[in-house]
PDB file of N, CA and C in Angstrom:
ATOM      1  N   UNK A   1      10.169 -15.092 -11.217  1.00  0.00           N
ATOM      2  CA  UNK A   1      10.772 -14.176 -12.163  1.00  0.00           C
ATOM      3  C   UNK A   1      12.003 -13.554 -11.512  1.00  0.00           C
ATOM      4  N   UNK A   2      12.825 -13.594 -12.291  1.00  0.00           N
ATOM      5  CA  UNK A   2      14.375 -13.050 -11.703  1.00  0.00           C
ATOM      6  C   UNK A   2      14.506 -11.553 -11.877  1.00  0.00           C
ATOM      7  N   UNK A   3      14.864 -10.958 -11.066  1.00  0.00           N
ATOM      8  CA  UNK A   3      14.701  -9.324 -11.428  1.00  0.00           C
ATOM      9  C   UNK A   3      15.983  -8.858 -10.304  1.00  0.00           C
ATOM     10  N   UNK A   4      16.952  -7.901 -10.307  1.00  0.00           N
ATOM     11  CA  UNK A   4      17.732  -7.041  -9.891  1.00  0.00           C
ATOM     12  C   UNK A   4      17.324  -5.915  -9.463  1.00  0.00           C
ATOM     13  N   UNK A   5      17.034  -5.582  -8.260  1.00  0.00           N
ATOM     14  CA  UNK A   5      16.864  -4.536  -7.514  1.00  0.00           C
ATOM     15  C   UNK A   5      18.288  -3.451  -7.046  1.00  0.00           C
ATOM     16  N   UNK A   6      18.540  -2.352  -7.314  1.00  0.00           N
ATOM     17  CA  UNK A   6      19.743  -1.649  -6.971  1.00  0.00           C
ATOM     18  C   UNK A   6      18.928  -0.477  -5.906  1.00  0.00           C
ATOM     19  N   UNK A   7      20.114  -0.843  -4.937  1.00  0.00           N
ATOM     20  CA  UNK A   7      18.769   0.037  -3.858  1.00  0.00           C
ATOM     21  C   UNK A   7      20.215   1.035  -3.389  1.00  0.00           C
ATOM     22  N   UNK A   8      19.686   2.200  -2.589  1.00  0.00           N
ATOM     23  CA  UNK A   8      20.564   3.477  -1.625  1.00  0.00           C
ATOM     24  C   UNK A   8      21.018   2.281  -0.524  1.00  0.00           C
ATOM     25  N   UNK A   9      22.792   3.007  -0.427  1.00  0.00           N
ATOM     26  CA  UNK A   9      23.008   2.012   0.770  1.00  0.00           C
ATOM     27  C   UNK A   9      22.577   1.680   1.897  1.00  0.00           C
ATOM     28  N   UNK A  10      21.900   3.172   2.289  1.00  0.00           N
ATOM     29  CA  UNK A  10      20.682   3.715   3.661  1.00  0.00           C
ATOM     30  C   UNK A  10      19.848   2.299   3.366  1.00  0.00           C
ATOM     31  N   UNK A  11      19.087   2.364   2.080  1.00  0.00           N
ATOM     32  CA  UNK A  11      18.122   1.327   2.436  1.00  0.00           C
ATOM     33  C   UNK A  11      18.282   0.038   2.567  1.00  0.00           C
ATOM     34  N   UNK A  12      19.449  -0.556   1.501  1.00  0.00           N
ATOM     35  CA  UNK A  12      20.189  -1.693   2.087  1.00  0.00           C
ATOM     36  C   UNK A  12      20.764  -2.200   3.435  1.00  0.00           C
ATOM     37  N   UNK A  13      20.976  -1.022   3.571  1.00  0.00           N
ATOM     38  CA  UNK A  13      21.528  -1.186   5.335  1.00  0.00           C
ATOM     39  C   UNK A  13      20.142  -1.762   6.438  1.00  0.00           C
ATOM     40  N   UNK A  14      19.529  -0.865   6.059  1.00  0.00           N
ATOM     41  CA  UNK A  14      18.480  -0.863   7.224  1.00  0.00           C
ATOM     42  C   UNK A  14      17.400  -2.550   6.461  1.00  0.00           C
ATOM     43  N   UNK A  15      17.446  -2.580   5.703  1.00  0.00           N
ATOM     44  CA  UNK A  15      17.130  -4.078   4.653  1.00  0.00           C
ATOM     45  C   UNK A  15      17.812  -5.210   5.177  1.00  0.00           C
ATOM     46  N   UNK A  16      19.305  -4.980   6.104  1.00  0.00           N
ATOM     47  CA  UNK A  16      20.073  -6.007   6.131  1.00  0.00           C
ATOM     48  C   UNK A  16      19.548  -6.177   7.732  1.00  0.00           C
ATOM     49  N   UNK A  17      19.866  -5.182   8.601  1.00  0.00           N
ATOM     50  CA  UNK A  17      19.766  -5.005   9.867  1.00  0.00           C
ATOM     51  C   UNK A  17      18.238  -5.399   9.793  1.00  0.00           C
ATOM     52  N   UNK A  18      17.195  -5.539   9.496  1.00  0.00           N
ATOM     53  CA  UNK A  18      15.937  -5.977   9.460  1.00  0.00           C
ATOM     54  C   UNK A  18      15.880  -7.708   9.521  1.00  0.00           C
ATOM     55  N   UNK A  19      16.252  -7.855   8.512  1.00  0.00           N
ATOM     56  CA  UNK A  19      16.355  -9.799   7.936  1.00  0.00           C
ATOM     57  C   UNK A  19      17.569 -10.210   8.884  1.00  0.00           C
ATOM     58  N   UNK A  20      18.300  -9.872   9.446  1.00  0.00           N
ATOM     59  CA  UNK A  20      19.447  -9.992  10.555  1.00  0.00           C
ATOM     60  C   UNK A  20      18.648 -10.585  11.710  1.00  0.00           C
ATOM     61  N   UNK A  21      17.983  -9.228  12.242  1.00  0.00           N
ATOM     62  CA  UNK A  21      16.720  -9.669  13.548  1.00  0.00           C
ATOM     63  C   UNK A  21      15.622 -10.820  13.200  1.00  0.00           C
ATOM     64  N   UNK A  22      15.474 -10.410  11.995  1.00  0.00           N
ATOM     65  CA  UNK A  22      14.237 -11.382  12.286  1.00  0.00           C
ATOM     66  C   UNK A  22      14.699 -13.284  11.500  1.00  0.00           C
ATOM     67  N   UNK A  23      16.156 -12.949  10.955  1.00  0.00           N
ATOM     68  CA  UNK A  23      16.520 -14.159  10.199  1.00  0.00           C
ATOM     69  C   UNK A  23      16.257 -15.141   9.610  1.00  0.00           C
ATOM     70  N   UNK A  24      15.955 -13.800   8.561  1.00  0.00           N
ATOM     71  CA  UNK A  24      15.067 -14.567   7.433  1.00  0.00           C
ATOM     72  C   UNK A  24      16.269 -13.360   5.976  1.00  0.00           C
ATOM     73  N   UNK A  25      16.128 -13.866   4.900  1.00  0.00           N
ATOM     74  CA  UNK A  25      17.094 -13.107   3.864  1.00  0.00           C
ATOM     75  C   UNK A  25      16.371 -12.100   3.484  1.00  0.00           C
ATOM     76  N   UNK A  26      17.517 -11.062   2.936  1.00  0.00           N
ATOM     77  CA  UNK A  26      16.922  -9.786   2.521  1.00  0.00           C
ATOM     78  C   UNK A  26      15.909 -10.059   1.400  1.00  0.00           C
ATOM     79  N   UNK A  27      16.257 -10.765   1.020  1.00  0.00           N
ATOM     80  CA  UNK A  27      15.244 -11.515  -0.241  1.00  0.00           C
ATOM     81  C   UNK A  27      13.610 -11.721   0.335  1.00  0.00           C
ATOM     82  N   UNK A  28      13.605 -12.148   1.530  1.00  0.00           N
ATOM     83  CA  UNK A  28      12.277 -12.310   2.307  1.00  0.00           C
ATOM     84  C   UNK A  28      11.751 -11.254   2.834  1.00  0.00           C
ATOM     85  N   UNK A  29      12.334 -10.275   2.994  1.00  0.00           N
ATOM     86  CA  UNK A  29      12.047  -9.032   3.163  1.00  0.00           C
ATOM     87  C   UNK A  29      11.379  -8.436   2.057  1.00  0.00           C
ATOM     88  N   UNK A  30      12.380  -8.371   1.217  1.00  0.00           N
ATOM     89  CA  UNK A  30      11.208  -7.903   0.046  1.00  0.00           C
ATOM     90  C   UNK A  30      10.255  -8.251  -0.373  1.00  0.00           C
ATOM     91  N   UNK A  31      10.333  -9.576  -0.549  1.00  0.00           N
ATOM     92  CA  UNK A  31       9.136 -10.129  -0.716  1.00  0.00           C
ATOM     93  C   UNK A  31       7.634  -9.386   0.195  1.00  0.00           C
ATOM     94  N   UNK A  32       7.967 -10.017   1.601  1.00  0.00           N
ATOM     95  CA  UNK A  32       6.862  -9.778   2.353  1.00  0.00           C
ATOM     96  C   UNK A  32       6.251  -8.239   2.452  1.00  0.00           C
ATOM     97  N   UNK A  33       6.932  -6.893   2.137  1.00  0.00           N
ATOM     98  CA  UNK A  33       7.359  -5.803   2.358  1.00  0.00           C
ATOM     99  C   UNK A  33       6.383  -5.412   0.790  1.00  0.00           C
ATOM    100  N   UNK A  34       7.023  -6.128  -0.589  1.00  0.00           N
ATOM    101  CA  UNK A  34       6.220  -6.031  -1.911  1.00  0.00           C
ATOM    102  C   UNK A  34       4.389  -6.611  -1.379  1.00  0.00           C
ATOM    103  N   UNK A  35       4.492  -7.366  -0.943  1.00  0.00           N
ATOM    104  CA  UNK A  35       2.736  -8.334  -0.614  1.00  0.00           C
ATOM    105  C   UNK A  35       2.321  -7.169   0.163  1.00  0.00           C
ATOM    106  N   UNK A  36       2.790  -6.699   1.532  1.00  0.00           N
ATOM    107  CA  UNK A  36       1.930  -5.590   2.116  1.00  0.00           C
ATOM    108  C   UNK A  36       1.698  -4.252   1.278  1.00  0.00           C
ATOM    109  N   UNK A  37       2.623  -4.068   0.824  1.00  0.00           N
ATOM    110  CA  UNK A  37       2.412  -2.554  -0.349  1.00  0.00           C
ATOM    111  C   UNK A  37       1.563  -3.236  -1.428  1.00  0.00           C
ATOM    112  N   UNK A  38       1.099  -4.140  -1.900  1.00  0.00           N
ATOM    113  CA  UNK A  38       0.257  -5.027  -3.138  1.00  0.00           C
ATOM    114  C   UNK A  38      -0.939  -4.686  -2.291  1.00  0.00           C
ATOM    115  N   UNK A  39      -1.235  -5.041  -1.130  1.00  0.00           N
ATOM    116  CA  UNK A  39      -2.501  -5.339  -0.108  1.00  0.00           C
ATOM    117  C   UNK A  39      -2.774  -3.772   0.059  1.00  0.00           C
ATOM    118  N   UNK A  40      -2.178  -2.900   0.551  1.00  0.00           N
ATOM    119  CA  UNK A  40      -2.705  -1.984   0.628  1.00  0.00           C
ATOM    120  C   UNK A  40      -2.889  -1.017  -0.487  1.00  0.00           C
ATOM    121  N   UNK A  41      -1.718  -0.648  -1.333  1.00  0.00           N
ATOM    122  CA  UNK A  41      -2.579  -0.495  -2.419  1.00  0.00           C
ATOM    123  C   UNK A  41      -4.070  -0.837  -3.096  1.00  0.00           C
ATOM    124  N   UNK A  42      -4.419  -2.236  -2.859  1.00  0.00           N
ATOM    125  CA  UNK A  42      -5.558  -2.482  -3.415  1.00  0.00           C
ATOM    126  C   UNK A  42      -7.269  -2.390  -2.851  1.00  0.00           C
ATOM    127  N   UNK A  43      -6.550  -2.342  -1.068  1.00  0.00           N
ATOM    128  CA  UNK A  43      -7.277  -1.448  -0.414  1.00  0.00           C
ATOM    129  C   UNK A  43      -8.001  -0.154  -0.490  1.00  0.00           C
ATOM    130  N   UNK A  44      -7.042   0.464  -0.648  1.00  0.00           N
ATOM    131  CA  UNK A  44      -7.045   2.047  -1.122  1.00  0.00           C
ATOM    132  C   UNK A  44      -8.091   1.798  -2.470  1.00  0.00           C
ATOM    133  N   UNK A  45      -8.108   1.147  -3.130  1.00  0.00           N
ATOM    134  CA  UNK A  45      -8.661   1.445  -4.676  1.00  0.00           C
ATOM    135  C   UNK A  45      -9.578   1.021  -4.453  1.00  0.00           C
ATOM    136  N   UNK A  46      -9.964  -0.043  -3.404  1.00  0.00           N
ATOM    137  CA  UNK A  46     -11.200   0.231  -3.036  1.00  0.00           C
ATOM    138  C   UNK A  46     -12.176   0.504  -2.617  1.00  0.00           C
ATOM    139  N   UNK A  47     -11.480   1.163  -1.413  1.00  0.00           N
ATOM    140  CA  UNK A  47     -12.197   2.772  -0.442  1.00  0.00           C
ATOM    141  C   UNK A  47     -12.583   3.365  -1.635  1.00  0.00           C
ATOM    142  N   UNK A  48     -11.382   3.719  -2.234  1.00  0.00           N
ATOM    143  CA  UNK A  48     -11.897   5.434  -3.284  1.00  0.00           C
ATOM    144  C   UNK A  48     -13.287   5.021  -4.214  1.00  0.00           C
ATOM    145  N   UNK A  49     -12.977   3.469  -4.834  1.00  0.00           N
ATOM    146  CA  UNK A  49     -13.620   3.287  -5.667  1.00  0.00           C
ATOM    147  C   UNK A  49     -15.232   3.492  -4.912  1.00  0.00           C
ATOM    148  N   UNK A  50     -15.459   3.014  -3.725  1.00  0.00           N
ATOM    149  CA  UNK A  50     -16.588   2.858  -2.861  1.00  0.00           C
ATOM    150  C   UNK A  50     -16.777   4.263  -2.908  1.00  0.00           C
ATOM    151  N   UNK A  51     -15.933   5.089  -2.409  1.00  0.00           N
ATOM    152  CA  UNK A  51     -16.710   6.682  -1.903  1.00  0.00           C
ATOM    153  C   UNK A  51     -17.321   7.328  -3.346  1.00  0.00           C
ATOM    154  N   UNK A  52     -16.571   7.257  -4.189  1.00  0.00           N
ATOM    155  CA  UNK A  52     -16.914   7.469  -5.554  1.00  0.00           C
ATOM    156  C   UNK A  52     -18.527   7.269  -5.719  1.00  0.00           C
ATOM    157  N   UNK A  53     -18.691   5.795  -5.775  1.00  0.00           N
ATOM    158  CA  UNK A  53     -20.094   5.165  -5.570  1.00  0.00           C
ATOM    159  C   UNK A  53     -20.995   5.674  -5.015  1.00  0.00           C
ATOM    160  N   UNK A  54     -20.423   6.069  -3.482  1.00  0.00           N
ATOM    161  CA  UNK A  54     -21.453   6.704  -2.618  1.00  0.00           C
ATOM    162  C   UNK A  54     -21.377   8.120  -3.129  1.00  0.00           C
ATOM    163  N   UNK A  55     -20.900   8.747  -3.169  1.00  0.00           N
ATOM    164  CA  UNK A  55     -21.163   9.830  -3.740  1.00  0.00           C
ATOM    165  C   UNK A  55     -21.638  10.425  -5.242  1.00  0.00           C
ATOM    166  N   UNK A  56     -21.892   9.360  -5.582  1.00  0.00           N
ATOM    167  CA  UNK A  56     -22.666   9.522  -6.904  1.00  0.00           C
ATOM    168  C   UNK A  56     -24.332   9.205  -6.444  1.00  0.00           C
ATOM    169  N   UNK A  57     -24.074   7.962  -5.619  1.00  0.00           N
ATOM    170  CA  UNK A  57     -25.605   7.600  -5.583  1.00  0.00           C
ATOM    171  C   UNK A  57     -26.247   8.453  -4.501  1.00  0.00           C
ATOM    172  N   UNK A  58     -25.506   9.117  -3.569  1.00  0.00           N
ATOM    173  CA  UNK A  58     -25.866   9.862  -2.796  1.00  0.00           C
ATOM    174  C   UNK A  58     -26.042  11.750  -3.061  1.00  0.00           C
ATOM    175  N   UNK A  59     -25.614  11.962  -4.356  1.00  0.00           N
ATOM    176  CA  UNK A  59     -25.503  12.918  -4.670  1.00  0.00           C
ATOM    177  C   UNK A  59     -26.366  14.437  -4.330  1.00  0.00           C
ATOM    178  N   UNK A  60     -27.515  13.569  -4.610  1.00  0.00           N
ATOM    179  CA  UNK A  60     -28.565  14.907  -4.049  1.00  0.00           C
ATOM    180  C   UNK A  60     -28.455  14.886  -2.741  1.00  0.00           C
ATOM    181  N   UNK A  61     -29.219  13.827  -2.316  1.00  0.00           N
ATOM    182  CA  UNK A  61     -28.720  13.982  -0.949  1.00  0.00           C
ATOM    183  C   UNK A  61     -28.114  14.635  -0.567  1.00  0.00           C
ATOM    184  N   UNK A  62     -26.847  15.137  -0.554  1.00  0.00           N
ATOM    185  CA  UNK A  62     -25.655  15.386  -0.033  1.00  0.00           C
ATOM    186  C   UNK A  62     -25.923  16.734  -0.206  1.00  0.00           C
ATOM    187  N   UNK A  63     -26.207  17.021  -1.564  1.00  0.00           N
ATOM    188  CA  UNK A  63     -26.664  18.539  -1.949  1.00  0.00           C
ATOM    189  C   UNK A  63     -27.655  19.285  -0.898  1.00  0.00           C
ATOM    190  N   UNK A  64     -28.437  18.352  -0.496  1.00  0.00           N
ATOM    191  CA  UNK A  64     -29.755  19.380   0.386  1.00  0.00           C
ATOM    192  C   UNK A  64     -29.294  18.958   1.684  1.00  0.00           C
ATOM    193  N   UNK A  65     -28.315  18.257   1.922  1.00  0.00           N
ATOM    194  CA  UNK A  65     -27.360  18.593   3.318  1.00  0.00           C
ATOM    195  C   UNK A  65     -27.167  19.748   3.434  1.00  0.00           C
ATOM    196  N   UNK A  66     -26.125  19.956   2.341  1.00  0.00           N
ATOM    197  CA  UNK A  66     -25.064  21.276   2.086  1.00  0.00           C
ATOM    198  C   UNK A  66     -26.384  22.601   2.549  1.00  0.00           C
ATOM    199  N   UNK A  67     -27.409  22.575   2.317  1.00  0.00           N
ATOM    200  CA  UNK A  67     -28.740  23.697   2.100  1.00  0.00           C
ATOM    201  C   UNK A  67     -29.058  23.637   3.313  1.00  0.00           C
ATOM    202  N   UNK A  68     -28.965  22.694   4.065  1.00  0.00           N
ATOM    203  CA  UNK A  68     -30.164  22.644   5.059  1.00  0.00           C
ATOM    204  C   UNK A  68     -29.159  23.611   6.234  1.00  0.00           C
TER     205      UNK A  68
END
């Protein structure tokens, strides 16, 4: 899918000087840069989603912690 990104020159800069060192295109940068922010995002959703869990099924529990 073709899409146009307009970025701060700060971040272009430091976007260029990145894919420079490692010489590969700014284009590959984003890419790889979009996949790790995809990965961890979906991480995250599923910690929370887990603690959620545990803390539902653990609920009392947790309550006569809080008491004891």
């Amino acid at each position: 899918m073709a899409m146009t990104v307009r970025l701060p020159e700060e971040l272009d800069a430091k976007l260029e000087a990145i894919a420079r060192a490692r010489h590969i295109s700014k284009h590959a940068v984003l890419i790889e840069a979009a996949e790790r922010f995809s990965a961890t995002e979906s991480k995250t959703s599923r910690v929370l989603a887990a603690i959620d869990e545990i803390g539902d099924r653990y609920a009392e529990t947790i309550t006569r912690l809080e008491d004891a």
